[in-house]
N, C-alpha and C. Protein backbone atom coordinates (compact mmCIF):
# COMPACT_ATOMS: atom_id res chain seq x y z
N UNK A 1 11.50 51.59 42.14
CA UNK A 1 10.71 51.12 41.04
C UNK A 1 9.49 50.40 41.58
N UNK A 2 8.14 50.63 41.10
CA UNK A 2 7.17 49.72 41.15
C UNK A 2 6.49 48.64 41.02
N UNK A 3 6.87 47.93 41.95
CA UNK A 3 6.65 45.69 41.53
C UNK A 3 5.76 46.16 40.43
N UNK A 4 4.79 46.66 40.29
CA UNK A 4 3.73 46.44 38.78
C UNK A 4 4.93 46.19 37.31
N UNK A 5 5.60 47.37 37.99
CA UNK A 5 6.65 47.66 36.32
C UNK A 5 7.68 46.56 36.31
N UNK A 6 8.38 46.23 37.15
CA UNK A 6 9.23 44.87 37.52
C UNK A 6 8.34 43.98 37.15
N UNK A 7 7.29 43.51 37.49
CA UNK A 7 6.41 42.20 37.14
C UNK A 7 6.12 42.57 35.60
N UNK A 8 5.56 43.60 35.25
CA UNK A 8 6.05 43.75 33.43
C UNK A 8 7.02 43.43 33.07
N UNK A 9 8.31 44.18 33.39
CA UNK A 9 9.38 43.67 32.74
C UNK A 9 9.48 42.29 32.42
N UNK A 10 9.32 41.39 33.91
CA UNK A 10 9.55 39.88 34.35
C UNK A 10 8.69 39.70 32.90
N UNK A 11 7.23 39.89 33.24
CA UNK A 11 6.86 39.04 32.21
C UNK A 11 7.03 39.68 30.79
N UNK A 12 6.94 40.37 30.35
CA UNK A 12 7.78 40.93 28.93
C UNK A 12 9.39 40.17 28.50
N UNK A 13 10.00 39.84 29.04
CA UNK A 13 11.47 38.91 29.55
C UNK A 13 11.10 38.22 28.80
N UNK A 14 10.37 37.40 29.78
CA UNK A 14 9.74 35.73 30.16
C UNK A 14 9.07 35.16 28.37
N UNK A 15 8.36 36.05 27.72
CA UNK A 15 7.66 36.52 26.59
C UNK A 15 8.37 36.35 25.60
N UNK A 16 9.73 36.76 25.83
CA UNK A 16 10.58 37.58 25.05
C UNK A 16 11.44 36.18 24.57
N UNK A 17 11.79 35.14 25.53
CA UNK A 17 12.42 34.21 26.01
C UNK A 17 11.41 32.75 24.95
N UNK A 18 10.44 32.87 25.39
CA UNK A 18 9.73 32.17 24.74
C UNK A 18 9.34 32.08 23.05
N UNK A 19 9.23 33.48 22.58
CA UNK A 19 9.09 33.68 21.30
C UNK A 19 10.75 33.25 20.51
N UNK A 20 11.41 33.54 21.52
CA UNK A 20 13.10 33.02 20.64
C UNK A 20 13.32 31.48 21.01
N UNK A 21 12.52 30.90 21.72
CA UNK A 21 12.72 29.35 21.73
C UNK A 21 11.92 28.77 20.61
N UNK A 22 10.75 29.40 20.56
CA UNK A 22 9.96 28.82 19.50
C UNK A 22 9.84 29.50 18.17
N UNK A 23 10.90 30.46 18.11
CA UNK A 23 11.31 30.54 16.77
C UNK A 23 12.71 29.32 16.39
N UNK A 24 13.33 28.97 17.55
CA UNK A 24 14.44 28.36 17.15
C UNK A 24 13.80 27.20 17.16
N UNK A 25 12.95 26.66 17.49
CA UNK A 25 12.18 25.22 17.79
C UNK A 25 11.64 24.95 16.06
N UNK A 26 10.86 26.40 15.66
CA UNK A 26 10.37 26.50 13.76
C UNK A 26 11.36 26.23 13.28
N UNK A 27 12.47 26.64 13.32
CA UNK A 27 13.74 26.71 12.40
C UNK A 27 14.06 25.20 12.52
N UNK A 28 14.31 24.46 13.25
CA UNK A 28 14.79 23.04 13.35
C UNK A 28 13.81 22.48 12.95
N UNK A 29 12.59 22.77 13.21
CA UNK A 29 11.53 21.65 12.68
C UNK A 29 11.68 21.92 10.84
N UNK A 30 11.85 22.98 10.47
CA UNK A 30 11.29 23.36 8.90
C UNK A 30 12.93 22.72 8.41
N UNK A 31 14.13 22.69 9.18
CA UNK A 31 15.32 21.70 8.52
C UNK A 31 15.12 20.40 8.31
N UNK A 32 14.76 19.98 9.77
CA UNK A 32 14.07 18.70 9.78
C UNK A 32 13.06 17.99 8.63
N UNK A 33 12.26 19.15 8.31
CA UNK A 33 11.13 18.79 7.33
C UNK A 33 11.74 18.90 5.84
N UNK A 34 13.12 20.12 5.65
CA UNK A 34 14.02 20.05 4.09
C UNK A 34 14.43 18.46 4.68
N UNK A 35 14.94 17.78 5.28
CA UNK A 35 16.04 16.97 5.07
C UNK A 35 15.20 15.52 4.95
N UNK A 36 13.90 15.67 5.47
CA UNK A 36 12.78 15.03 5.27
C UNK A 36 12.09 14.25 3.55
N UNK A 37 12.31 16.10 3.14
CA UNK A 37 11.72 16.06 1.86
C UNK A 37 12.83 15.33 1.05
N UNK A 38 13.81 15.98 0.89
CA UNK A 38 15.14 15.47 0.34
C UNK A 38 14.87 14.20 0.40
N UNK A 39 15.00 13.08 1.38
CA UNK A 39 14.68 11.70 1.48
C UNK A 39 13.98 10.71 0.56
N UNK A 40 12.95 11.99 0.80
CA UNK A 40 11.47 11.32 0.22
C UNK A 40 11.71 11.29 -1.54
N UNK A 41 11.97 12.58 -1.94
CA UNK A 41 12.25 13.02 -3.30
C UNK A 41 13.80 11.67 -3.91
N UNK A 42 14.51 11.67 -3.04
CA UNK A 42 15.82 10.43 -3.07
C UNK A 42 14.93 9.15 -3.10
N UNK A 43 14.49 8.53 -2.72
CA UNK A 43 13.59 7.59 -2.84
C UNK A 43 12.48 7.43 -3.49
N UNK A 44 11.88 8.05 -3.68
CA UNK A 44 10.91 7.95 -5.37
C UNK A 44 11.67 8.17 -6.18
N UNK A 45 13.16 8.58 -6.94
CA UNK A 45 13.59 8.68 -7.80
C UNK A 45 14.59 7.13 -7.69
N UNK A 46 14.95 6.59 -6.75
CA UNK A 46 15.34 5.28 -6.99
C UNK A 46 14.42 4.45 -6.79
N UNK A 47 13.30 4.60 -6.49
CA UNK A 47 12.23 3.60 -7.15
C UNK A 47 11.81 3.98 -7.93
N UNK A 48 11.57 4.64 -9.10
CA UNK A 48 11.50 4.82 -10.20
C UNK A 48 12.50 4.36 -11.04
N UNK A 49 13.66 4.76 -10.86
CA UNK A 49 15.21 3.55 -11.38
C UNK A 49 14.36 2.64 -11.33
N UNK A 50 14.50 2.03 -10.01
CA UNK A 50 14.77 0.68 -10.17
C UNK A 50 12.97 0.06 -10.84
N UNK A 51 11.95 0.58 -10.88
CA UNK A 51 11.38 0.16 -11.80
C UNK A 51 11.84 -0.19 -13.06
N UNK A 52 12.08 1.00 -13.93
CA UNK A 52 12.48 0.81 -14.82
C UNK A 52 13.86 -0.48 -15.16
N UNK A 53 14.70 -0.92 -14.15
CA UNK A 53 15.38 -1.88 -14.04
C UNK A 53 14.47 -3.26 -14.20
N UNK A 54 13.57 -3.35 -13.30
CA UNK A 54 12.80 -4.62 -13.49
C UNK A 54 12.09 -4.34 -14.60
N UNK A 55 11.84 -3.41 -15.21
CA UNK A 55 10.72 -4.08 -17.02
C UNK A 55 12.01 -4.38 -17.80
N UNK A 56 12.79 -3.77 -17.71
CA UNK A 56 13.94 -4.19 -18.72
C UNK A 56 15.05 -5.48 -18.85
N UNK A 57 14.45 -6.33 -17.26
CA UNK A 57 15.08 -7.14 -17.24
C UNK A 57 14.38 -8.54 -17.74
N UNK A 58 13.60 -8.81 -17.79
CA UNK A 58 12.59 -9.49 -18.83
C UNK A 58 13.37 -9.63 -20.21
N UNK A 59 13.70 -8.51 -20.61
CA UNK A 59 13.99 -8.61 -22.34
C UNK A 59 15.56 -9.04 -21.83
N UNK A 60 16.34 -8.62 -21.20
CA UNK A 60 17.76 -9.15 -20.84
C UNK A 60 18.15 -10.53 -20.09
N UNK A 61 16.80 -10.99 -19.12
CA UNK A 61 17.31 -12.49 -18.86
C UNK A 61 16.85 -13.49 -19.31
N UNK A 62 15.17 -13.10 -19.88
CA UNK A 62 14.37 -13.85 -20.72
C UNK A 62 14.96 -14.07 -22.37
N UNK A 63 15.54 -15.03 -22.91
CA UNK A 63 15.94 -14.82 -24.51
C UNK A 63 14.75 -15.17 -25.31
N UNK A 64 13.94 -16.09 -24.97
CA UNK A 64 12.74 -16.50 -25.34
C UNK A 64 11.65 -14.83 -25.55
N UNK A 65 11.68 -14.33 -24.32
CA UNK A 65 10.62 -12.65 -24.12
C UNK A 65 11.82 -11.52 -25.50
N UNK A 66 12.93 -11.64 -25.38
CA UNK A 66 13.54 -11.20 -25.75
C UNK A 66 13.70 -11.30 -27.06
N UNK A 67 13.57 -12.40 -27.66
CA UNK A 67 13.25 -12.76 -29.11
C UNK A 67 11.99 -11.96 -29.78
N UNK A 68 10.68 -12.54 -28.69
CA UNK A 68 9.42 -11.79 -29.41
C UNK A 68 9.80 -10.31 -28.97
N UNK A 69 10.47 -9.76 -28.65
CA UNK A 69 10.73 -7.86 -28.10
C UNK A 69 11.28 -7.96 -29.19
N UNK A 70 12.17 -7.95 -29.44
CA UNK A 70 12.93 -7.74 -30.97
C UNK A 70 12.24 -7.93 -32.15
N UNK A 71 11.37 -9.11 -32.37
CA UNK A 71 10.57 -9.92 -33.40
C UNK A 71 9.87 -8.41 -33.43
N UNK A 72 8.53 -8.41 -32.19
CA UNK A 72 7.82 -7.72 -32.23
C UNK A 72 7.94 -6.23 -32.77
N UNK A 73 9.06 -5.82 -32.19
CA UNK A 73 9.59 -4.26 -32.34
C UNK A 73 9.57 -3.94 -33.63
N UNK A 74 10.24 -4.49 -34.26
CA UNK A 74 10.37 -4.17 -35.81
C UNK A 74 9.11 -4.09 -36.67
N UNK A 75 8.06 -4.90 -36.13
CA UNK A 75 6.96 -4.88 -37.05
C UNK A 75 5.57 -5.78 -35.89
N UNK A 76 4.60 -5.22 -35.84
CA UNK A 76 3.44 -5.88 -35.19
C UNK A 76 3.09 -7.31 -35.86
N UNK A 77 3.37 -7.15 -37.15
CA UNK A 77 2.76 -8.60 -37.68
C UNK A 77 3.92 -9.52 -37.69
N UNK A 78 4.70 -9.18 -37.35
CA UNK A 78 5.90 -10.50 -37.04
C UNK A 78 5.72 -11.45 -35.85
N UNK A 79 4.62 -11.23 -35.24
CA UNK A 79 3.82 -11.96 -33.78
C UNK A 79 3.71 -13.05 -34.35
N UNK A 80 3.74 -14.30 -33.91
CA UNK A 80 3.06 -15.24 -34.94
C UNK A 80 1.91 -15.94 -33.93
N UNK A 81 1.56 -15.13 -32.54
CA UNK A 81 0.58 -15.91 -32.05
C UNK A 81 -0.14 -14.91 -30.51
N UNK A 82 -1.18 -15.06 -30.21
CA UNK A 82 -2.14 -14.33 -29.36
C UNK A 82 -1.03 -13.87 -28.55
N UNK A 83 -0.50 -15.18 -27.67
CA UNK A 83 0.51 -15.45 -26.82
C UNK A 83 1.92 -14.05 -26.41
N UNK A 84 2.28 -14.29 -27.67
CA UNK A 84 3.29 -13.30 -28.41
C UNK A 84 2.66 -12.21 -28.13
N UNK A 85 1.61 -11.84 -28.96
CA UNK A 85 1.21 -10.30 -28.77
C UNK A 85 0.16 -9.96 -27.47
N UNK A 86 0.38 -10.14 -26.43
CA UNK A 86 -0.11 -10.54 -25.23
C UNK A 86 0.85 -9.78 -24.27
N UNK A 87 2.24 -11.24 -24.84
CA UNK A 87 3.34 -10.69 -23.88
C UNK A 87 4.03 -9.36 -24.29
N UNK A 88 4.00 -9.32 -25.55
CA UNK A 88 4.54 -8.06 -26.63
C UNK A 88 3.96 -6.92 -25.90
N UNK A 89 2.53 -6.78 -25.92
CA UNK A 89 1.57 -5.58 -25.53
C UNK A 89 1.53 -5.19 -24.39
N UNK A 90 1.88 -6.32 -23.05
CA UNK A 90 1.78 -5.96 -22.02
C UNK A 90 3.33 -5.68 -21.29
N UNK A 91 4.05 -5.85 -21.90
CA UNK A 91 5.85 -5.37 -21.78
C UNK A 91 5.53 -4.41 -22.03
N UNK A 92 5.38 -3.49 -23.31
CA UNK A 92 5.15 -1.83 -23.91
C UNK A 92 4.03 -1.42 -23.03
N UNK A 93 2.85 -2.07 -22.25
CA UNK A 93 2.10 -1.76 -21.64
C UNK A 93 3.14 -1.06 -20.29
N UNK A 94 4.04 -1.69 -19.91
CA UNK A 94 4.76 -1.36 -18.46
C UNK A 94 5.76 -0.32 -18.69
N UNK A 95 6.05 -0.35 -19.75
CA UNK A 95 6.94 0.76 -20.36
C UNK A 95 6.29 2.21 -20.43
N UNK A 96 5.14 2.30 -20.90
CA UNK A 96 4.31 3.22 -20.78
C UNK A 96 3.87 3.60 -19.20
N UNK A 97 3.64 2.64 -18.46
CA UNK A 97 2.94 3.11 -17.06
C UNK A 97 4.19 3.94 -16.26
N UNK A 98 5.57 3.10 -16.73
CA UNK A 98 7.02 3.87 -16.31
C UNK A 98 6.69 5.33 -16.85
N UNK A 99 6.30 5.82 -17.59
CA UNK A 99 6.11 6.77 -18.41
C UNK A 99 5.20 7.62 -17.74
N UNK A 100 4.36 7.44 -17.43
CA UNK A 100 3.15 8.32 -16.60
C UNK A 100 3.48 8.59 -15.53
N UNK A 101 4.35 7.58 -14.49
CA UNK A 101 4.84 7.32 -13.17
C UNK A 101 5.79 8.33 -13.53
N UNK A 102 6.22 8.84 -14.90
CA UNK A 102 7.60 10.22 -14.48
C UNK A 102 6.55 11.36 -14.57
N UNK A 103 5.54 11.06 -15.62
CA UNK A 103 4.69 12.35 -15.09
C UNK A 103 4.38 12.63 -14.13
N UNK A 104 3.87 11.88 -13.40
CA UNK A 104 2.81 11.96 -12.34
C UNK A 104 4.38 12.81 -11.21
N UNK A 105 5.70 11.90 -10.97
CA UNK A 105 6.52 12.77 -10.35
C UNK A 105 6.49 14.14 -10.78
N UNK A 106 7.00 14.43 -12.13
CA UNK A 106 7.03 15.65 -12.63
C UNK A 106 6.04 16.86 -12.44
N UNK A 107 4.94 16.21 -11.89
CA UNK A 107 4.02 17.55 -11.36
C UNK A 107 3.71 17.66 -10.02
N UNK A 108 4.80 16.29 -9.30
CA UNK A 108 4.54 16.30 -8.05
C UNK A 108 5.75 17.30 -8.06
N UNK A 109 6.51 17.51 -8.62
CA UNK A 109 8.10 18.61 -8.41
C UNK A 109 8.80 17.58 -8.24
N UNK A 110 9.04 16.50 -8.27
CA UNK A 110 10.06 15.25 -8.02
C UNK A 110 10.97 15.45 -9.00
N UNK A 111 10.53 15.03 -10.33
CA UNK A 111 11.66 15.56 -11.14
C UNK A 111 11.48 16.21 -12.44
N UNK A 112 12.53 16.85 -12.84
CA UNK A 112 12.44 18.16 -13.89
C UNK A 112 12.47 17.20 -15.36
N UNK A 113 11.30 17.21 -16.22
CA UNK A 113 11.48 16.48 -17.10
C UNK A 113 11.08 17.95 -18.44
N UNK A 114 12.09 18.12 -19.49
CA UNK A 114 12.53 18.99 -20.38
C UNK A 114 11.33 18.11 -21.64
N UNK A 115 11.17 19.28 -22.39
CA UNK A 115 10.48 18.48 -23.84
C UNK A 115 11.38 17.83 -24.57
N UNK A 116 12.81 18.08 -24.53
CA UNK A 116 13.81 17.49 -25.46
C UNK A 116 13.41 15.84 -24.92
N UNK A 117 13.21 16.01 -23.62
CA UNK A 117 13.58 14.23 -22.66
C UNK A 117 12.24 13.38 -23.28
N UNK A 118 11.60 14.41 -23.67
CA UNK A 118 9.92 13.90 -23.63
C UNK A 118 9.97 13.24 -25.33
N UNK A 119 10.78 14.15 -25.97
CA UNK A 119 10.89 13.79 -27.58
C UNK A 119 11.61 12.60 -27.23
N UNK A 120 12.41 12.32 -26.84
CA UNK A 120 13.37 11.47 -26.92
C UNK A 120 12.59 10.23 -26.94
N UNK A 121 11.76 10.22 -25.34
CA UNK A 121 11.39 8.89 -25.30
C UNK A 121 10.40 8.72 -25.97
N UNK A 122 10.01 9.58 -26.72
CA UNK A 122 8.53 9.37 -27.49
C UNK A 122 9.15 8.52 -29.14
N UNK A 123 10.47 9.52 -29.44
CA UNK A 123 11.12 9.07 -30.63
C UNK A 123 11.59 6.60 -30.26
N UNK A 124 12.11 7.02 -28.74
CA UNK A 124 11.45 5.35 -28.44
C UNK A 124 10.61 4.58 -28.61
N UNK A 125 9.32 5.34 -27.88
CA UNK A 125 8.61 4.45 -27.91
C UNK A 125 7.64 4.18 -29.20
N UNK A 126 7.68 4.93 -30.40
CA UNK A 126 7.10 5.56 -31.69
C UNK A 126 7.81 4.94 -32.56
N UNK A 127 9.12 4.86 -32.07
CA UNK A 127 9.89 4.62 -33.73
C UNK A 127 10.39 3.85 -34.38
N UNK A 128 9.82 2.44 -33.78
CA UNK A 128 9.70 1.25 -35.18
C UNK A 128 8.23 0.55 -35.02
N UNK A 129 7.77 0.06 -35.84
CA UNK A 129 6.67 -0.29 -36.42
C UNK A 129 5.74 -0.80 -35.51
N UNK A 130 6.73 -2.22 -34.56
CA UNK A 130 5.65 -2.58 -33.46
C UNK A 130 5.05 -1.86 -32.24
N UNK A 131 6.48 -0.78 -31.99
CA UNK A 131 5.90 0.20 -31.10
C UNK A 131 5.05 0.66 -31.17
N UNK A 132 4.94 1.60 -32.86
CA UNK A 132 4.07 2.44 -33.00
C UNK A 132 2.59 1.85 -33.33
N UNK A 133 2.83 0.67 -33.34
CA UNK A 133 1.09 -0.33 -33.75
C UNK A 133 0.84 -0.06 -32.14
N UNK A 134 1.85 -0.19 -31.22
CA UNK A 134 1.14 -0.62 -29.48
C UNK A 134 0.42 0.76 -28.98
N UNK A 135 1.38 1.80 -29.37
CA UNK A 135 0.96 3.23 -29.02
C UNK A 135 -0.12 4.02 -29.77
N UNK A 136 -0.14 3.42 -30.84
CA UNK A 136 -1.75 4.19 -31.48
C UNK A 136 -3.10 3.22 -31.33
N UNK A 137 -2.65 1.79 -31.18
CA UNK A 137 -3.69 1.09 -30.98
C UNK A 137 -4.35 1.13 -29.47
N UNK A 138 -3.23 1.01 -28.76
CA UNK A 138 -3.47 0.54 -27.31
C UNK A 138 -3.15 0.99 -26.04
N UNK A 139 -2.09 2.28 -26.30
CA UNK A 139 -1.58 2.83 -25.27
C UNK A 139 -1.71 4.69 -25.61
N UNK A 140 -2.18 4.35 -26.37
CA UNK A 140 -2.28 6.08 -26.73
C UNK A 140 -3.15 6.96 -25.69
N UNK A 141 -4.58 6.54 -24.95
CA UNK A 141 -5.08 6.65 -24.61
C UNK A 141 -4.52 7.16 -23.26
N UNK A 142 -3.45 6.41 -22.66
CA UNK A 142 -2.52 6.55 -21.34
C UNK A 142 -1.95 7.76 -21.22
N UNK A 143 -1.95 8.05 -22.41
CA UNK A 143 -0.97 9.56 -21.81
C UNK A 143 -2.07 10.79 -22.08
N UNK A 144 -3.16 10.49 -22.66
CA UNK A 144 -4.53 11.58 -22.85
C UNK A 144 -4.71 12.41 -22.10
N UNK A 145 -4.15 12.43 -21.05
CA UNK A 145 -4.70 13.20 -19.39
C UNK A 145 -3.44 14.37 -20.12
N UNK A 146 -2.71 14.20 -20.66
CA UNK A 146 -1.67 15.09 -21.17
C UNK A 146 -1.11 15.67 -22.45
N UNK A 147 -2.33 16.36 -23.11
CA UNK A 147 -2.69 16.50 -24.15
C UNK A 147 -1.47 17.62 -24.99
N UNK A 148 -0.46 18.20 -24.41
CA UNK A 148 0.84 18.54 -24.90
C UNK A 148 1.75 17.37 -24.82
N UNK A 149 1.81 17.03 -24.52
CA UNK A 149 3.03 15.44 -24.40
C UNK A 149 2.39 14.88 -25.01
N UNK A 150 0.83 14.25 -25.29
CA UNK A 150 0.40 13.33 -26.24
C UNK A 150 0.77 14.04 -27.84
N UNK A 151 0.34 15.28 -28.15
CA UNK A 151 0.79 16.43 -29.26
C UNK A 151 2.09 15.89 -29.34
N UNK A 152 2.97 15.48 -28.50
CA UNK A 152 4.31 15.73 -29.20
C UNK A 152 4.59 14.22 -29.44
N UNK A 153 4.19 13.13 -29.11
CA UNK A 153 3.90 12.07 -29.18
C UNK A 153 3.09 12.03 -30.48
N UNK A 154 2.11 12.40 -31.25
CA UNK A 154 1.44 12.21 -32.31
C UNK A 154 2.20 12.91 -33.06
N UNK A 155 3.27 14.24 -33.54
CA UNK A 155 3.83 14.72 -34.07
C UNK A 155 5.04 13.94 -34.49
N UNK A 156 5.71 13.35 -33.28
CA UNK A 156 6.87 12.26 -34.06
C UNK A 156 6.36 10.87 -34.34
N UNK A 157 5.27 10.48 -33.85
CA UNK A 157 4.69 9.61 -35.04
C UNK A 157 4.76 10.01 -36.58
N UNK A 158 3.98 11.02 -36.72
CA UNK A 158 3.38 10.97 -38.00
C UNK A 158 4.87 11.56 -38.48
N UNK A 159 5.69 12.19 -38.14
CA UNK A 159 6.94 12.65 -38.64
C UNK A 159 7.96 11.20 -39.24
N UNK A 160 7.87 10.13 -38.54
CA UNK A 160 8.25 8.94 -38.57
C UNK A 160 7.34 7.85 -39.36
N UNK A 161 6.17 7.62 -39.04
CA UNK A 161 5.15 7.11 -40.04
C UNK A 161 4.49 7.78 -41.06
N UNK A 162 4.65 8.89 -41.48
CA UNK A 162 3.92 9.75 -42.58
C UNK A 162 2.68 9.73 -42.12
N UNK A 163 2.03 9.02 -40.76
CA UNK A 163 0.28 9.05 -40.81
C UNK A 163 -0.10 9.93 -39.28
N UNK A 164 -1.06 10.97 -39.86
CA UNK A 164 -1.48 11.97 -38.17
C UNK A 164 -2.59 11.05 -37.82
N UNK A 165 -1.97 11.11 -36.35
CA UNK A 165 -3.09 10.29 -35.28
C UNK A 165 -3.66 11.10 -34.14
N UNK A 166 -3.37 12.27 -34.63
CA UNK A 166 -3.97 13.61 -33.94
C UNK A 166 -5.72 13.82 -33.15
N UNK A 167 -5.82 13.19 -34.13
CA UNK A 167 -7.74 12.95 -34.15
C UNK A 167 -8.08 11.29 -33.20
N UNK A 168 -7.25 10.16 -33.57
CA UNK A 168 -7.16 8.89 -33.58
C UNK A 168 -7.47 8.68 -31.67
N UNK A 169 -8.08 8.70 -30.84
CA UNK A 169 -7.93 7.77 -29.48
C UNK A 169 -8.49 6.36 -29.85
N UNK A 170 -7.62 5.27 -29.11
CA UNK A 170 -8.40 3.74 -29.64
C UNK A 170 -8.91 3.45 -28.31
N UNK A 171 -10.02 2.69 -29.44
CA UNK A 171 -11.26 2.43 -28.00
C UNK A 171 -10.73 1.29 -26.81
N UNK A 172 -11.20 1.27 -25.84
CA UNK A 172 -11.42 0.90 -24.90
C UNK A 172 -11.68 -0.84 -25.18
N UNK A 173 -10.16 -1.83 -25.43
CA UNK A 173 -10.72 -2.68 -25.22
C UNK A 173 -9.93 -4.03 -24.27
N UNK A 174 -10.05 -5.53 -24.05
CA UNK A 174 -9.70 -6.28 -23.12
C UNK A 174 -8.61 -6.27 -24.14
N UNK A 175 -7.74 -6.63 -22.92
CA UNK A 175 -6.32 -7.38 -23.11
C UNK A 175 -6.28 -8.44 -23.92
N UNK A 176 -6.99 -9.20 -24.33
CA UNK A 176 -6.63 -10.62 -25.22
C UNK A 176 -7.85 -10.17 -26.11
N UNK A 177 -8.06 -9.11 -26.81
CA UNK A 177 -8.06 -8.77 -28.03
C UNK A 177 -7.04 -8.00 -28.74
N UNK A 178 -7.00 -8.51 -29.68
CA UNK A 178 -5.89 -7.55 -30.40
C UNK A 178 -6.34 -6.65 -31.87
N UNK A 179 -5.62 -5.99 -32.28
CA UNK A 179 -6.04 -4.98 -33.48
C UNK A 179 -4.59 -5.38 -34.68
C-alpha cells in the first residue's frame, strides 16, 4: 500500500474521530442548555408565586389595609379619604402589574395561560364596584399593549356593569389624583 493512501486513511480516521467527539460534546452541551432552561423557566414561575404571595399579604397581616380592601372593593365611594384611595389604588395597582408580569411570561413561553384563566381573573379583577372604578379609571390602560385580553376584560365588565368601555382609555394621570 502507498504511505499517500495510509496517510489518507490516518487522516480520514483522525476526521472521523473528531466529528464524533464533537457531535457528542453538541449533545451534552444542548442537555446541559434543556436542564438550564428548565431552571430558569422553575424560577420565574416561583417568583412569580411568590410575588403574588407578597401583594396579598398586606390585605392578610395588615387589618387596618385590609379593612379599606374590603371597604374599598365593594364600592369606590366607600373611601372616606385621599389616603384610603391611594392605598386602595396602588394595592389593585400591584395586582395588575402581577397581571402583565404573567403576560409578559406567557409570550416569553414560560407559561401557558388559556382564555378561560384570563376570564377568570378579569371576572376578579372587574367584578365588584371598587375594582371596576380602579380598572376603567386607572389601570385599564396597563393591559392596552393587549388589545384581545383588554376585549375580554371590557366584555365582562360591561356584562357585569351593564356599561361598554370598549371605546373608554383613561388619561394619563398622577397618583394622588383621583377620579
Amino acid at each position: 500500500m502507498d504511505l499517500v493512501v495510509i496517510a489518507q486513511i490516518i487522516t480520514g480516521l483522525a476526521t472521523l474521530i473528531v466529528a464524533l467527539v464533537l457531535v457528542f460534546q453538541l449533545k451534552k452541551q444542548n442537555q446541559q442548555l434543556a436542564i438550564q432552561h428548565k431552571d430558569s423557566v422553575s424560577n420565574s414561575i416561583n417568583q412569580f408565586r411568590q410575588r403574588f404571595e407578597d401583594i396579598t399579604k398586606e390585605t392578610v397581616t395588615n387589618k387596618e389595609f385590609a379593612e379599606i380592601w374590603v371597604r374599598g372593593s365593594l364600592d369606590w365611594n366607600n373611601l372616606k379619604s385621599d389616603d384610603e384611595r391611594y392605598r386602595f389604588r396602588n394595592h389593585y395597582r400591584q395586582y395588575m402589574g402581577w397581571f402583565q408580569d404573567q403576560l409578559q411570561l406567557r409570550d416569553e413561553g414560560v407559561l401557558k395561560i388559556t382564555n378561560e384563566l384570563i376570564k377568570h381573573q378579569a371576572r376578579n379583577m372587574v367584578g365588584v364596584k371598587g375594582f371596576a372604578h380602579c380598572y376603567k379609571n386607572y389601570h385599564k390602560k396597563a393591559i392596552s399593549k393587549y388589545p384581545e385580553i383588554m376585549k375580554i376584560w371590557d366584555d365582562i365588565y360591561k356584562e357585569i356593569h351593564g356599561e361598554d368601555i370598549s371605546d373608554f382609555i383613561p388619561e394619563q394621570i398622577t397618583t394622588t389624583k383621583f377620579e
